[in-house]
Protein backbone atom coordinates (compact mmCIF):
# COMPACT_ATOMS: atom_id res chain seq x y z
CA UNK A 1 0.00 0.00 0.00
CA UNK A 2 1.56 3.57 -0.77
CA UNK A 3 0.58 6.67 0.43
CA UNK A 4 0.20 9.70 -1.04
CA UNK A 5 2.86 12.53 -0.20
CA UNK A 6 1.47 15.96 0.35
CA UNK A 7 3.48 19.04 -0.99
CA UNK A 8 5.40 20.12 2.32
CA UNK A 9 2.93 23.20 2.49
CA UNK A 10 -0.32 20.97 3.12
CA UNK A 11 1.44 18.40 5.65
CA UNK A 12 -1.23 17.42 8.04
CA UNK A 13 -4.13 18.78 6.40
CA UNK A 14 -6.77 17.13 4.78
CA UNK A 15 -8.10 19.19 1.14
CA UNK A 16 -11.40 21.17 1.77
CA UNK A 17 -14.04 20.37 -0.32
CA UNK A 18 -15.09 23.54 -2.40
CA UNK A 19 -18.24 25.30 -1.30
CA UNK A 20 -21.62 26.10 -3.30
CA UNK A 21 -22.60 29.63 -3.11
CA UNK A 22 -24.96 31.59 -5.24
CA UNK A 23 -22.99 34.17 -7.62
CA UNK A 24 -23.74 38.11 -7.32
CA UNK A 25 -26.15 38.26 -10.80
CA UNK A 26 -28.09 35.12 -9.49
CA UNK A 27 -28.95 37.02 -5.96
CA UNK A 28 -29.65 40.28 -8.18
CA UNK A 29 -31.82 38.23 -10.83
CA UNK A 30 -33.91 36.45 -7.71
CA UNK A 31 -34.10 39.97 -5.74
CA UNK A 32 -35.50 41.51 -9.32
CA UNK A 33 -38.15 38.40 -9.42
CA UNK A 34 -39.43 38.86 -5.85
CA UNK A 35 -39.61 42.68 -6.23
CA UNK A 36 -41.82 42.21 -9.71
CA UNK A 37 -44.03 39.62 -7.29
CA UNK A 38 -44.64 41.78 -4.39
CA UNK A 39 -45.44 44.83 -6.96
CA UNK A 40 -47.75 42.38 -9.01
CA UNK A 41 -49.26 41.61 -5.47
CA UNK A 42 -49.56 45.60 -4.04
CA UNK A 43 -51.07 46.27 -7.55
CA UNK A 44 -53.89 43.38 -6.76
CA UNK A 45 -55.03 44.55 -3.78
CA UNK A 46 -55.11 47.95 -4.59
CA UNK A 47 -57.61 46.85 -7.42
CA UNK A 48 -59.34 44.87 -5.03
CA UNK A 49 -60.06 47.32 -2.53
CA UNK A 50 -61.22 49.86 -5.25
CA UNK A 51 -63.30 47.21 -6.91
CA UNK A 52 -65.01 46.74 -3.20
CA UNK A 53 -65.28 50.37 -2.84
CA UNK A 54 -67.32 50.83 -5.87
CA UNK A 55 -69.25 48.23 -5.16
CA UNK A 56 -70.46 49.11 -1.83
CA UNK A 57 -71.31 52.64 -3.60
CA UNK A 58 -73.49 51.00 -6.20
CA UNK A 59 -75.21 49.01 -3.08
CA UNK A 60 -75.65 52.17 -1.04
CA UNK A 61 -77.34 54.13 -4.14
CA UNK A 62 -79.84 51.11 -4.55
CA UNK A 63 -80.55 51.23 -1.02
CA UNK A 64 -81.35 55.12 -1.64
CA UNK A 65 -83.51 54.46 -4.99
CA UNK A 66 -85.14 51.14 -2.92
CA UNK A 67 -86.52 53.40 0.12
CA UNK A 68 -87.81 56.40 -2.52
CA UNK A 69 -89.38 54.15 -4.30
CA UNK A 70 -90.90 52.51 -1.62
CA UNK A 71 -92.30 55.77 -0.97
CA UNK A 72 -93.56 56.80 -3.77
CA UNK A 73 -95.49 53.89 -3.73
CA UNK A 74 -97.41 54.55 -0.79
CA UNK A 75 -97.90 58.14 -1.28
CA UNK A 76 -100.99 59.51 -3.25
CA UNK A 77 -100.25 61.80 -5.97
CA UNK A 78 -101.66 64.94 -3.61
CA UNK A 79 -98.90 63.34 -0.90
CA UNK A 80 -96.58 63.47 -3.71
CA UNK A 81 -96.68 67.11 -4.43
CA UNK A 82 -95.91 68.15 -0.74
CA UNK A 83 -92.60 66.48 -1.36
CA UNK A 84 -89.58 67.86 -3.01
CA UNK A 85 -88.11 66.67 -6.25
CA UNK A 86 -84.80 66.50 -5.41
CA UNK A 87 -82.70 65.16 -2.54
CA UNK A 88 -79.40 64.25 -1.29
CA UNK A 89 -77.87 61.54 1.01
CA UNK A 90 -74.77 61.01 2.27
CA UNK A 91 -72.76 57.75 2.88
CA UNK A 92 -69.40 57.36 4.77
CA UNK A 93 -68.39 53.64 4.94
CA UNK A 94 -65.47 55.15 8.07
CA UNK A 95 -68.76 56.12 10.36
CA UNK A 96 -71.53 54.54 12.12
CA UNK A 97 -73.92 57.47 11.36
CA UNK A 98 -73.06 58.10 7.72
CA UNK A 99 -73.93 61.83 7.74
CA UNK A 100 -70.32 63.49 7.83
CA UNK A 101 -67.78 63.33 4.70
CA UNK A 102 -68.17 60.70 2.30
CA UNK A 103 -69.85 60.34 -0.76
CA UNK A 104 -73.09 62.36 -1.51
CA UNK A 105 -75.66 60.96 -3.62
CA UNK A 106 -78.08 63.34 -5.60
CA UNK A 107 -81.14 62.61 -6.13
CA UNK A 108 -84.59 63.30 -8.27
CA UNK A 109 -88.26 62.55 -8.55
CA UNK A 110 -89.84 62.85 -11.54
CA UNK A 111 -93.46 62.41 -12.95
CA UNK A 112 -94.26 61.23 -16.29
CA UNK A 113 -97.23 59.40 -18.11
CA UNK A 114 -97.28 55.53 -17.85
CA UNK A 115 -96.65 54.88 -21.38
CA UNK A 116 -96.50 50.91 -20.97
CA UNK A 117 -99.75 50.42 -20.13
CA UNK A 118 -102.25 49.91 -22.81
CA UNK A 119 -105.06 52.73 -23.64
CA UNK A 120 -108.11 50.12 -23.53
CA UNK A 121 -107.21 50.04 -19.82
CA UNK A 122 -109.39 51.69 -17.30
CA UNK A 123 -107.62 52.80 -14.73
CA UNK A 124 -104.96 54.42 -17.11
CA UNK A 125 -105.52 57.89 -15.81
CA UNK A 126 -104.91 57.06 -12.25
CA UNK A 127 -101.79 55.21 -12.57
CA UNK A 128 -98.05 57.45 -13.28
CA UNK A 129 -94.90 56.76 -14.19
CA UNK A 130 -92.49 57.90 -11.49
CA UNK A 131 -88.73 57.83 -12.31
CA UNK A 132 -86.25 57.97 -8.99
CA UNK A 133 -82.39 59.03 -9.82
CA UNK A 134 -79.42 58.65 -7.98
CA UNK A 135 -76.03 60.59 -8.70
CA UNK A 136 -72.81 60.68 -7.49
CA UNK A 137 -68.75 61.32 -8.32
CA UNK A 138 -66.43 59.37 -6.93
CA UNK A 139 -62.72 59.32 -6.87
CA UNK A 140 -60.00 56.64 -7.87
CA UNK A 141 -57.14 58.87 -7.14
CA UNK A 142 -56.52 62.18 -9.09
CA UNK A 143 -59.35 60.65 -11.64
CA UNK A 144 -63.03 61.45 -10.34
CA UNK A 145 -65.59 59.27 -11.83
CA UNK A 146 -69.52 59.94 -12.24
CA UNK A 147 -72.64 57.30 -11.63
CA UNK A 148 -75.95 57.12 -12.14
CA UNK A 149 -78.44 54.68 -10.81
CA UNK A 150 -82.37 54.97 -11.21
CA UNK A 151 -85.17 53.29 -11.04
CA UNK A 152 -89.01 53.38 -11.96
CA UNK A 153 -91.99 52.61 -10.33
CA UNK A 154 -96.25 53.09 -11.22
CA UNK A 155 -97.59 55.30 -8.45
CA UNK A 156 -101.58 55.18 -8.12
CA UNK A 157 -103.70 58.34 -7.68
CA UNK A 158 -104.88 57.38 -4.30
CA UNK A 159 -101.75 55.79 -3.25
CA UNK A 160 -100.77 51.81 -2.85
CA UNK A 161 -101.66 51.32 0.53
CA UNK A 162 -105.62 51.66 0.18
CA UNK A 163 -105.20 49.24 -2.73
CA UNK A 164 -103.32 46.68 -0.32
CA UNK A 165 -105.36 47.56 2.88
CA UNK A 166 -108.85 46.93 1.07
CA UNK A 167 -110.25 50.18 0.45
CA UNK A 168 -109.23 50.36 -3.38
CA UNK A 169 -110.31 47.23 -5.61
């Protein structure tokens, strides 16, 4: 058996193996990735969050054109004139109370014939068209954005509730 002589510098020590280590342009290439990830993330939510804001304004300005309606339903057309065309509400998502800051939402009543129902009928005349808008800007930024929500309902001359409670039909 022979052994192997070691140059008289190395005596006594065994070689090291050589180490695995990541190079400077790999780190800088991975650092790159994760920076394009988390940006690609940030971007996401952001979207998200302004999707849900938007959405929760649509919802709050169908609430608004729900209760009008609702109103307009039960009114009778003298009722109707003793209230005022337009109207505004306000809606802060931050507050319990939903009166202060926030968005405002503009609203109108108007009157016009009921054009979809048919001329043979007989209560024609007593029956109109009532049209309930909603507007509002909001804000994505520096960009401000404008809606517009409405809805229609028939309103009957003496009002729906004497139809429901018995006293019409």
């Amino acid at each position: 058996m022979q052994m192997k002589t070691l140059p008289s510098g190395q005596r006594g020590r065994l070689p090291l193996p050589r180490k695995a280590a990541f190079t400077l342009v790999e780190v800088l290439c991975s650092i790159a990735i994760a920076a394009f990830a988390v940006s690609a993330l940030f971007y996401g939510f952001d979207n998200g969050y302004a999707m849900l804001k938007s959405t929760r304004e649509d919802l709050r300005a169908t609430q608004i054109l729900m209760q009008r309606t609702e109103v307009v339903r039960l009114l009778t057309w003298t009722q109707l004139t003793n209230c005022p065309p337009t109207f505004t509400e306000s809606y802060n998502q931050d507050t319990a109370t939903n009166i202060s800051n926030g968005i405002i939402y503009y609203g109108t009543v108007s009157v016009g014939a009921a054009t979809n129902i048919s001329d043979t009928v007989t209560y024609k005349n007593d029956i109109k068209l009532m049209t309930i808008a909603v507007v509002w800007t909001n804000s994505a930024g520096s960009v401000n954005s404008a809606h517009r929500r409405e809805m229609q309902t028939l309103s009957a001359e003496n009002g729906m509730q004497n139809y429901l409670a018995g006293g019409g039909l």
